[in-house]
C-alpha atoms as a PDB file:
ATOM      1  CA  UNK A   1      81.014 -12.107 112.476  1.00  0.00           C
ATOM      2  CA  UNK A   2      77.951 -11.264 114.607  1.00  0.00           C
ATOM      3  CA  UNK A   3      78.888 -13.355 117.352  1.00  0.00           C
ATOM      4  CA  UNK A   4      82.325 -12.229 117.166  1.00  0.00           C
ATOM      5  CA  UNK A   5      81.399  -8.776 117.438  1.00  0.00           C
ATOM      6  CA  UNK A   6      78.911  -9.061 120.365  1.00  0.00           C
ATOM      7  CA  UNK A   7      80.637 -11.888 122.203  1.00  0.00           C
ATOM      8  CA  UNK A   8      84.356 -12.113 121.127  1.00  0.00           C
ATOM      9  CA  UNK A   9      85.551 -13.998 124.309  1.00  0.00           C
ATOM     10  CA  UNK A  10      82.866 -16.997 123.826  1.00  0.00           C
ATOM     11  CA  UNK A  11      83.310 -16.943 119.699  1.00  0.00           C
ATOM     12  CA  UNK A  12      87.526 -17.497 120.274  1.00  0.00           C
ATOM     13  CA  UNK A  13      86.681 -20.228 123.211  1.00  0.00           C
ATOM     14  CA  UNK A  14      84.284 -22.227 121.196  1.00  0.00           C
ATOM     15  CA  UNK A  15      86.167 -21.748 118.054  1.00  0.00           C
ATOM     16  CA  UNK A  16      89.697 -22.222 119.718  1.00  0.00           C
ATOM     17  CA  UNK A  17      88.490 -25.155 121.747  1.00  0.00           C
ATOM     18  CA  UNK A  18      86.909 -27.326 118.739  1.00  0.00           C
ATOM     19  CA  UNK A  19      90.232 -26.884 117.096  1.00  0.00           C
ATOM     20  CA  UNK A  20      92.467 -27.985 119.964  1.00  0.00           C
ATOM     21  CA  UNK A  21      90.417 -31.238 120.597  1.00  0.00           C
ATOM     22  CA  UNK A  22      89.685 -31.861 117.209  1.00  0.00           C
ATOM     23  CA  UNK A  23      93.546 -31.758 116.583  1.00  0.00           C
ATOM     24  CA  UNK A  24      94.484 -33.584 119.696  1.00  0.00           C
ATOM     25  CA  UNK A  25      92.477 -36.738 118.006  1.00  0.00           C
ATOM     26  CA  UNK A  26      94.841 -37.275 115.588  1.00  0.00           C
ATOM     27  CA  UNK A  27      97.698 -36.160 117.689  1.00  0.00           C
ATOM     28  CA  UNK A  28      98.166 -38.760 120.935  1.00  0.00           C
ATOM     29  CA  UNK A  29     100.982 -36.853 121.909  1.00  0.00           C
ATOM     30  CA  UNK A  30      99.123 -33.405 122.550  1.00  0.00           C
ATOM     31  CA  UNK A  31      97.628 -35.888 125.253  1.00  0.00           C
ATOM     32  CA  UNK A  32      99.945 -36.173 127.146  1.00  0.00           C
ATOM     33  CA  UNK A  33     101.269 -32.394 127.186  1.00  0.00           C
ATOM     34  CA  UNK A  34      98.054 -30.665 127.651  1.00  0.00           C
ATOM     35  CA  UNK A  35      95.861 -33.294 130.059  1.00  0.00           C
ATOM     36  CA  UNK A  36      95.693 -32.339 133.948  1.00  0.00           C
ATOM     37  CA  UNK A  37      98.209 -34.647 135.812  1.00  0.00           C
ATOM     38  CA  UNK A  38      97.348 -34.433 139.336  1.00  0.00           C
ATOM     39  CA  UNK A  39     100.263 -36.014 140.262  1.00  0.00           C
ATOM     40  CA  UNK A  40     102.748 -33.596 138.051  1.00  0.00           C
ATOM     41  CA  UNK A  41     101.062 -30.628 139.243  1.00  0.00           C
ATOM     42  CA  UNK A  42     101.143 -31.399 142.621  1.00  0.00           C
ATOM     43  CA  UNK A  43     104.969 -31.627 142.815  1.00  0.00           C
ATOM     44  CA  UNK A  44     104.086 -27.349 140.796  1.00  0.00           C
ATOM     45  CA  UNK A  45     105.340 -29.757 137.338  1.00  0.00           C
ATOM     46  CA  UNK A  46     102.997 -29.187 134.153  1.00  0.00           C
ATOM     47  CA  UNK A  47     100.592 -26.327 136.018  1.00  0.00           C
ATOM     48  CA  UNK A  48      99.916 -25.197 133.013  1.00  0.00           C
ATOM     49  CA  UNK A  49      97.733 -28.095 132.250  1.00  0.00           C
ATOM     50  CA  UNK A  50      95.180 -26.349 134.486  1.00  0.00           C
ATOM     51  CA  UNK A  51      94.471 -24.377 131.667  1.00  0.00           C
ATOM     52  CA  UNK A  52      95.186 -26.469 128.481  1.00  0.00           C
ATOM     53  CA  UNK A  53      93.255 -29.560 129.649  1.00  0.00           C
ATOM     54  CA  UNK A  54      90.018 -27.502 128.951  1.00  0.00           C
ATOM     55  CA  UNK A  55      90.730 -27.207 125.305  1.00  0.00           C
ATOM     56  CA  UNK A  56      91.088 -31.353 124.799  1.00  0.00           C
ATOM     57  CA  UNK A  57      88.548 -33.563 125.032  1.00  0.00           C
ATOM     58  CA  UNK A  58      88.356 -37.416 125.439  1.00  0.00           C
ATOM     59  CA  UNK A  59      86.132 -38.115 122.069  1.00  0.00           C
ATOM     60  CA  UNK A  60      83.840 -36.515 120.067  1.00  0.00           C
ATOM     61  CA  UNK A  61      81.109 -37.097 122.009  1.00  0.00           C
ATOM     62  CA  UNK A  62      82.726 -35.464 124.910  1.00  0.00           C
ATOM     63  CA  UNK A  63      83.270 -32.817 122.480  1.00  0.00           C
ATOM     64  CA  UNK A  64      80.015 -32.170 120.639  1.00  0.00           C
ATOM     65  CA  UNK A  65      78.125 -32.735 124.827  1.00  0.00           C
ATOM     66  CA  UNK A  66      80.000 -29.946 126.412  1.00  0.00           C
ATOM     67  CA  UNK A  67      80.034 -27.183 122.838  1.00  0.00           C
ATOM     68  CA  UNK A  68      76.506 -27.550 122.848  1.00  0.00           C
ATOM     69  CA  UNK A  69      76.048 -26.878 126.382  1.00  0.00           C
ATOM     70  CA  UNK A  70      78.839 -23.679 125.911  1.00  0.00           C
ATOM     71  CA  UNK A  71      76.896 -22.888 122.987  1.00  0.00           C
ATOM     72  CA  UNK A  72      73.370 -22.478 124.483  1.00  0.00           C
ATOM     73  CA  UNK A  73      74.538 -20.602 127.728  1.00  0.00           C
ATOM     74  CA  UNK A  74      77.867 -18.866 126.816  1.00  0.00           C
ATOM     75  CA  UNK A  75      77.157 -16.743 124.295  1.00  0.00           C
ATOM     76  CA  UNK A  76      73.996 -15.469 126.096  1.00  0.00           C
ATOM     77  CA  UNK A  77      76.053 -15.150 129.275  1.00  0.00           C
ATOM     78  CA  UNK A  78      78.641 -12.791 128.161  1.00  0.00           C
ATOM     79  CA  UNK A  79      75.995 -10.631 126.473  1.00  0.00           C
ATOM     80  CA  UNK A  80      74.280 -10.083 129.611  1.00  0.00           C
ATOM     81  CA  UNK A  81      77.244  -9.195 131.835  1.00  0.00           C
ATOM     82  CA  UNK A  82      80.104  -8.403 129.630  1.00  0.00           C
ATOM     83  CA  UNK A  83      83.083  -9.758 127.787  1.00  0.00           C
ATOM     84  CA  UNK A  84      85.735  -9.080 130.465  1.00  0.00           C
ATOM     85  CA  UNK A  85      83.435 -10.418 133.191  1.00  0.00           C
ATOM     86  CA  UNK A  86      82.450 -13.686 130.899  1.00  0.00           C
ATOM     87  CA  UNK A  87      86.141 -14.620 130.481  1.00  0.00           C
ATOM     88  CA  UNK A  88      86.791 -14.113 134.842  1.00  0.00           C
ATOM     89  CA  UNK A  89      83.718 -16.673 135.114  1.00  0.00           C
ATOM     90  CA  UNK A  90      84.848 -19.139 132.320  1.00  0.00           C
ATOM     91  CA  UNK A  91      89.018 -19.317 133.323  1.00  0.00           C
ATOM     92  CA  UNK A  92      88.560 -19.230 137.312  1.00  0.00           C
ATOM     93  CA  UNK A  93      85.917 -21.810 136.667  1.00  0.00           C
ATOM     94  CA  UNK A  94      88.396 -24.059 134.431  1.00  0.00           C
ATOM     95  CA  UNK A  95      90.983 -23.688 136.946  1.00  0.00           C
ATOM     96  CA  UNK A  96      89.398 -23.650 140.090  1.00  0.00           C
ATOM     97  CA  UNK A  97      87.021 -26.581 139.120  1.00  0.00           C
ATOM     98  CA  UNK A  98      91.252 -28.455 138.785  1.00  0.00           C
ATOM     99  CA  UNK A  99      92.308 -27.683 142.141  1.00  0.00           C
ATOM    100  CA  UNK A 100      90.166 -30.194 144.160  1.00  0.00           C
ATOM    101  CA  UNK A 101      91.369 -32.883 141.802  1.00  0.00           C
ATOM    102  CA  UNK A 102      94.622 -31.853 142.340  1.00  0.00           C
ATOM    103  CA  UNK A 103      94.302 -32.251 145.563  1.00  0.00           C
ATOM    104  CA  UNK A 104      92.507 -35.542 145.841  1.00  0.00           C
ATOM    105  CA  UNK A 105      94.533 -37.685 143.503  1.00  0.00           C
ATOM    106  CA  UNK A 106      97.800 -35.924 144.215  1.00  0.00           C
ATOM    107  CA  UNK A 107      99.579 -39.429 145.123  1.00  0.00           C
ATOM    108  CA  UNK A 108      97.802 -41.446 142.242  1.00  0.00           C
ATOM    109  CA  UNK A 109     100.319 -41.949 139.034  1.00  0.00           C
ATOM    110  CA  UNK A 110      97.898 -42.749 136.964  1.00  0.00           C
ATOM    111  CA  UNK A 111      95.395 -40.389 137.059  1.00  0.00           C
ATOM    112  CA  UNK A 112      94.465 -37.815 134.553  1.00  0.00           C
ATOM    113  CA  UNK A 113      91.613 -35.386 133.614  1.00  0.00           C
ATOM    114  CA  UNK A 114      90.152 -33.725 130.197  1.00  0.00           C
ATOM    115  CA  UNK A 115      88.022 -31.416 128.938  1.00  0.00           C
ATOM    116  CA  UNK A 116      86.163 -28.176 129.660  1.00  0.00           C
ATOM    117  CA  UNK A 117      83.411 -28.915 131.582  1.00  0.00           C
ATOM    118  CA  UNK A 118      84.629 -27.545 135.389  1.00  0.00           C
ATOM    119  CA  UNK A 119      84.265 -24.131 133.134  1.00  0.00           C
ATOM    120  CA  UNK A 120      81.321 -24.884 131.168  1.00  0.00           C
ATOM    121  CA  UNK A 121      80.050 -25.872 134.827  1.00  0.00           C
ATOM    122  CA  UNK A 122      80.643 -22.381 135.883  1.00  0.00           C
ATOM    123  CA  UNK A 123      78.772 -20.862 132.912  1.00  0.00           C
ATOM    124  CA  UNK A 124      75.840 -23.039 133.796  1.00  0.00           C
ATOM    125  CA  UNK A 125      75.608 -21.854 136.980  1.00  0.00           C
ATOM    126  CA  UNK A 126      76.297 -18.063 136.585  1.00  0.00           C
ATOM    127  CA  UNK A 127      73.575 -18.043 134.049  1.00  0.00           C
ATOM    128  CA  UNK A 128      71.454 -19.710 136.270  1.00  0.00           C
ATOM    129  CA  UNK A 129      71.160 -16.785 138.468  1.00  0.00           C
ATOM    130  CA  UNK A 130      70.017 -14.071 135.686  1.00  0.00           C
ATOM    131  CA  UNK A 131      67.198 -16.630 134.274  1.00  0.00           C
ATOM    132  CA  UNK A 132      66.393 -19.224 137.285  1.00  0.00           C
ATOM    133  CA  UNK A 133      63.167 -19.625 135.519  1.00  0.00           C
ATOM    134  CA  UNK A 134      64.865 -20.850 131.793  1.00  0.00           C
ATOM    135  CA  UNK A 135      63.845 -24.212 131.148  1.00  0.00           C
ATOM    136  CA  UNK A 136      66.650 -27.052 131.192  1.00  0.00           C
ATOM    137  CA  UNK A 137      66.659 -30.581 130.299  1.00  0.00           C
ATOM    138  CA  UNK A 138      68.309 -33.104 132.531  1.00  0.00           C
ATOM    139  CA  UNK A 139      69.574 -35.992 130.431  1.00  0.00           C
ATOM    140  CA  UNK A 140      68.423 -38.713 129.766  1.00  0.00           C
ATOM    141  CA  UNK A 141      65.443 -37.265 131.014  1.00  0.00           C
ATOM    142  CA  UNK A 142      63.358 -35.100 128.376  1.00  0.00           C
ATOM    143  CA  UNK A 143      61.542 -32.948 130.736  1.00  0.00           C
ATOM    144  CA  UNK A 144      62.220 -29.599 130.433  1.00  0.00           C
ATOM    145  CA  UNK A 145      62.488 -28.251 134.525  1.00  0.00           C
ATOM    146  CA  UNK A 146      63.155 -24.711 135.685  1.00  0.00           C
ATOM    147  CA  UNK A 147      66.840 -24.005 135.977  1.00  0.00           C
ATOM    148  CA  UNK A 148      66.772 -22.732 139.615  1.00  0.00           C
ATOM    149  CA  UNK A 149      65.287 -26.423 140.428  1.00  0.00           C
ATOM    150  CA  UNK A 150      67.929 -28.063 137.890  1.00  0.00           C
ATOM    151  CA  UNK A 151      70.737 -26.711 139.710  1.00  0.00           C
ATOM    152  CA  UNK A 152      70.575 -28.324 143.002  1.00  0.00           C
ATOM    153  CA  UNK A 153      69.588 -31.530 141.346  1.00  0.00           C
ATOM    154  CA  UNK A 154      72.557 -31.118 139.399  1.00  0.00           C
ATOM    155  CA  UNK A 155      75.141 -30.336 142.468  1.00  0.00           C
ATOM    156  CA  UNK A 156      72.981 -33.096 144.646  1.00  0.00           C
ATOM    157  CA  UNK A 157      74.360 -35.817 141.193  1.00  0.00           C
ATOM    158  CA  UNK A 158      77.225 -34.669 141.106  1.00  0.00           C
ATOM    159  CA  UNK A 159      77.895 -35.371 144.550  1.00  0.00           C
ATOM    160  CA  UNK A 160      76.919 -38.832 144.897  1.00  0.00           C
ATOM    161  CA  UNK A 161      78.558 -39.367 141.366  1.00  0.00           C
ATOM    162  CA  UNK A 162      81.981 -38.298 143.361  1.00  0.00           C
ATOM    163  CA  UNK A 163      81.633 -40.718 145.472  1.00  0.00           C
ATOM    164  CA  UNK A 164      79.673 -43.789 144.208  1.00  0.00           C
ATOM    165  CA  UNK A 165      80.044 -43.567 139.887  1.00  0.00           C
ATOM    166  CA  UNK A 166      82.339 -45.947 138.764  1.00  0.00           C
ATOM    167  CA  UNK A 167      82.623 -44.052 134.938  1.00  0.00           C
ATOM    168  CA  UNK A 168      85.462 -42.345 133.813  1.00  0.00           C
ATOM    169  CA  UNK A 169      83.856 -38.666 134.195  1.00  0.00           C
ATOM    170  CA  UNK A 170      85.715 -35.899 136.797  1.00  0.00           C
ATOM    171  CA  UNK A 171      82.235 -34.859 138.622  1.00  0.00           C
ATOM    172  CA  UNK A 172      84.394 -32.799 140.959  1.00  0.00           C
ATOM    173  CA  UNK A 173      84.980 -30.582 138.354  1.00  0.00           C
ATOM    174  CA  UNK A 174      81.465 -30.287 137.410  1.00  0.00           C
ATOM    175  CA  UNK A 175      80.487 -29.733 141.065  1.00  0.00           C
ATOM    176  CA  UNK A 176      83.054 -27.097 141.994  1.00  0.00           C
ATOM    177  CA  UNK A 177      82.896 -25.617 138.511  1.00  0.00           C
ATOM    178  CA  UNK A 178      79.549 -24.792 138.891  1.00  0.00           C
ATOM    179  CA  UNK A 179      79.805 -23.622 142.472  1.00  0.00           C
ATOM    180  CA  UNK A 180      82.545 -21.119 141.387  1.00  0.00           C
ATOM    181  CA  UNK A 181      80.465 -19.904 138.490  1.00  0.00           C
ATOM    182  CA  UNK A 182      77.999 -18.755 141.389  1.00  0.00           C
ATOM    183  CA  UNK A 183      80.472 -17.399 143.760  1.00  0.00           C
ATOM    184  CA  UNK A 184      82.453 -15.405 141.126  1.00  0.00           C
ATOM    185  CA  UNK A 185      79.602 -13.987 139.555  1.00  0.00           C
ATOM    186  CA  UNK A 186      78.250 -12.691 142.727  1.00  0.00           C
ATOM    187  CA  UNK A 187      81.515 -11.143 143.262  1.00  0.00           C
ATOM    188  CA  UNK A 188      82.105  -9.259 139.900  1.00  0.00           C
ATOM    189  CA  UNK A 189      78.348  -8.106 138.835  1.00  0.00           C
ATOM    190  CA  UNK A 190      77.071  -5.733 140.774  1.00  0.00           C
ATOM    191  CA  UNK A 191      73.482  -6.864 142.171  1.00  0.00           C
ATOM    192  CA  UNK A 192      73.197 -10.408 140.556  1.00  0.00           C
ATOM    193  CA  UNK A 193      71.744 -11.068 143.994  1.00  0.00           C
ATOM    194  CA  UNK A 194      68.906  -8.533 143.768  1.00  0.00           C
ATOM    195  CA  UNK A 195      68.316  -9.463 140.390  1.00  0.00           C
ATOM    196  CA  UNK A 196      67.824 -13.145 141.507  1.00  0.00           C
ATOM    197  CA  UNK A 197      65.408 -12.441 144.142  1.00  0.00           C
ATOM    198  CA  UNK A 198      63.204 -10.477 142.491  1.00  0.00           C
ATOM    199  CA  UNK A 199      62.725 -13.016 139.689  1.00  0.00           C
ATOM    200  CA  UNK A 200      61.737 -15.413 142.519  1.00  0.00           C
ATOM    201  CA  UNK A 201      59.341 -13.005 144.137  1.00  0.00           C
ATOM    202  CA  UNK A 202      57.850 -12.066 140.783  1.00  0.00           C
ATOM    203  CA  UNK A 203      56.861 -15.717 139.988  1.00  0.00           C
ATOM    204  CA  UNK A 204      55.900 -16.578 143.239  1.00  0.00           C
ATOM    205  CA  UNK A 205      53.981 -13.535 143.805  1.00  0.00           C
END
């Protein structure tokens, strides 16, 4: 009830999530309805999958990866700069994390995309400007790094993932995920920019 109280849009997202997907893996043909279709959407068919493909997931260790990651940084984010704020940062970063995909495998059948991590991207990356300094772990690495030196080492992977990884895993959406986590945070909080700087002048200085 705490949680719900203090961070109601990140409690219903986590909750509502972990019910979807978990329901979706014994239900093949909630697939098909809610996964992003490139191809569909392109031709403005199934747009709402923009949205619903970030509340499946592919297993439940695509599942139990990204929760974790929402569970660490969410909650924490929305209590810092609001509920109404939290939610902008999480949807636009769900669906504009989509659109380059859209865009890229508009004219392939047989491509599809899952799972919340475009938005979970965004979270990352907004609360990467209020604590730069946080410690995160790169995997499989366990060295804890600062975050502001995790983040372009993240965006610089997920880039040559794009074009070079032969796995199954959208990195577009992480990359663009996380870069409109920054740029809509910047937009709707009021001297995140400030607030970043000084944080890097107080350690450095």
């Amino acid at each position: 009830m705490e949680y719900l109280q203090h961070t109601p849009v990140a409690s219903i997202i986590f909750v509502f999530t972990i019910i979807t997907s978990i329901y979706a893996f014994n239900d093949p043909g909630l697939f098909g309805k809610f996964m992003l279709h490139p191809y569909s959407v392109s031709r403005k068919h199934k747009i709402y999958t923009l949205l619903t493909s970030g509340l499946i997931h592919a297993d439940w260790m695509h599942l139990i990866f990204n929760m974790m990651t929402f569970f660490f940084f969410a909650f924490q984010l929305e209590a810092m700069i609001g509920s109404w704020q939290f939610a902008i940062v999480y949807f636009f970063g769900l669906i504009l994390s989509d659109i380059p995909s859209v865009i890229k495998h508009k004219n392939d059948m047989w491509y599809n995309s899952l799972g919340a991590s475009g938005a979970i991207s965004a979270v990352l990356f907004s609360y990467i400007l209020f604590q730069p300094f946080s410690s995160m772990i790169i995997f499989p690495l366990p060295i804890p790094i600062w975050a502001i030196i995790f983040g372009p080492l993240y965006l610089a992977y997920c880039v040559y993932a794009s074009k070079h990884s032969r796995d199954s895993i959208n990195h577009d959406a992480h990359f663009f995920g996380a870069l409109t986590g920054l740029i809509v945070t910047v937009l709707i909080v009021p001297g995140v920019i400030p607030h970043f700087l000084s944080q890097l002048l107080a350690k450095i200085g």
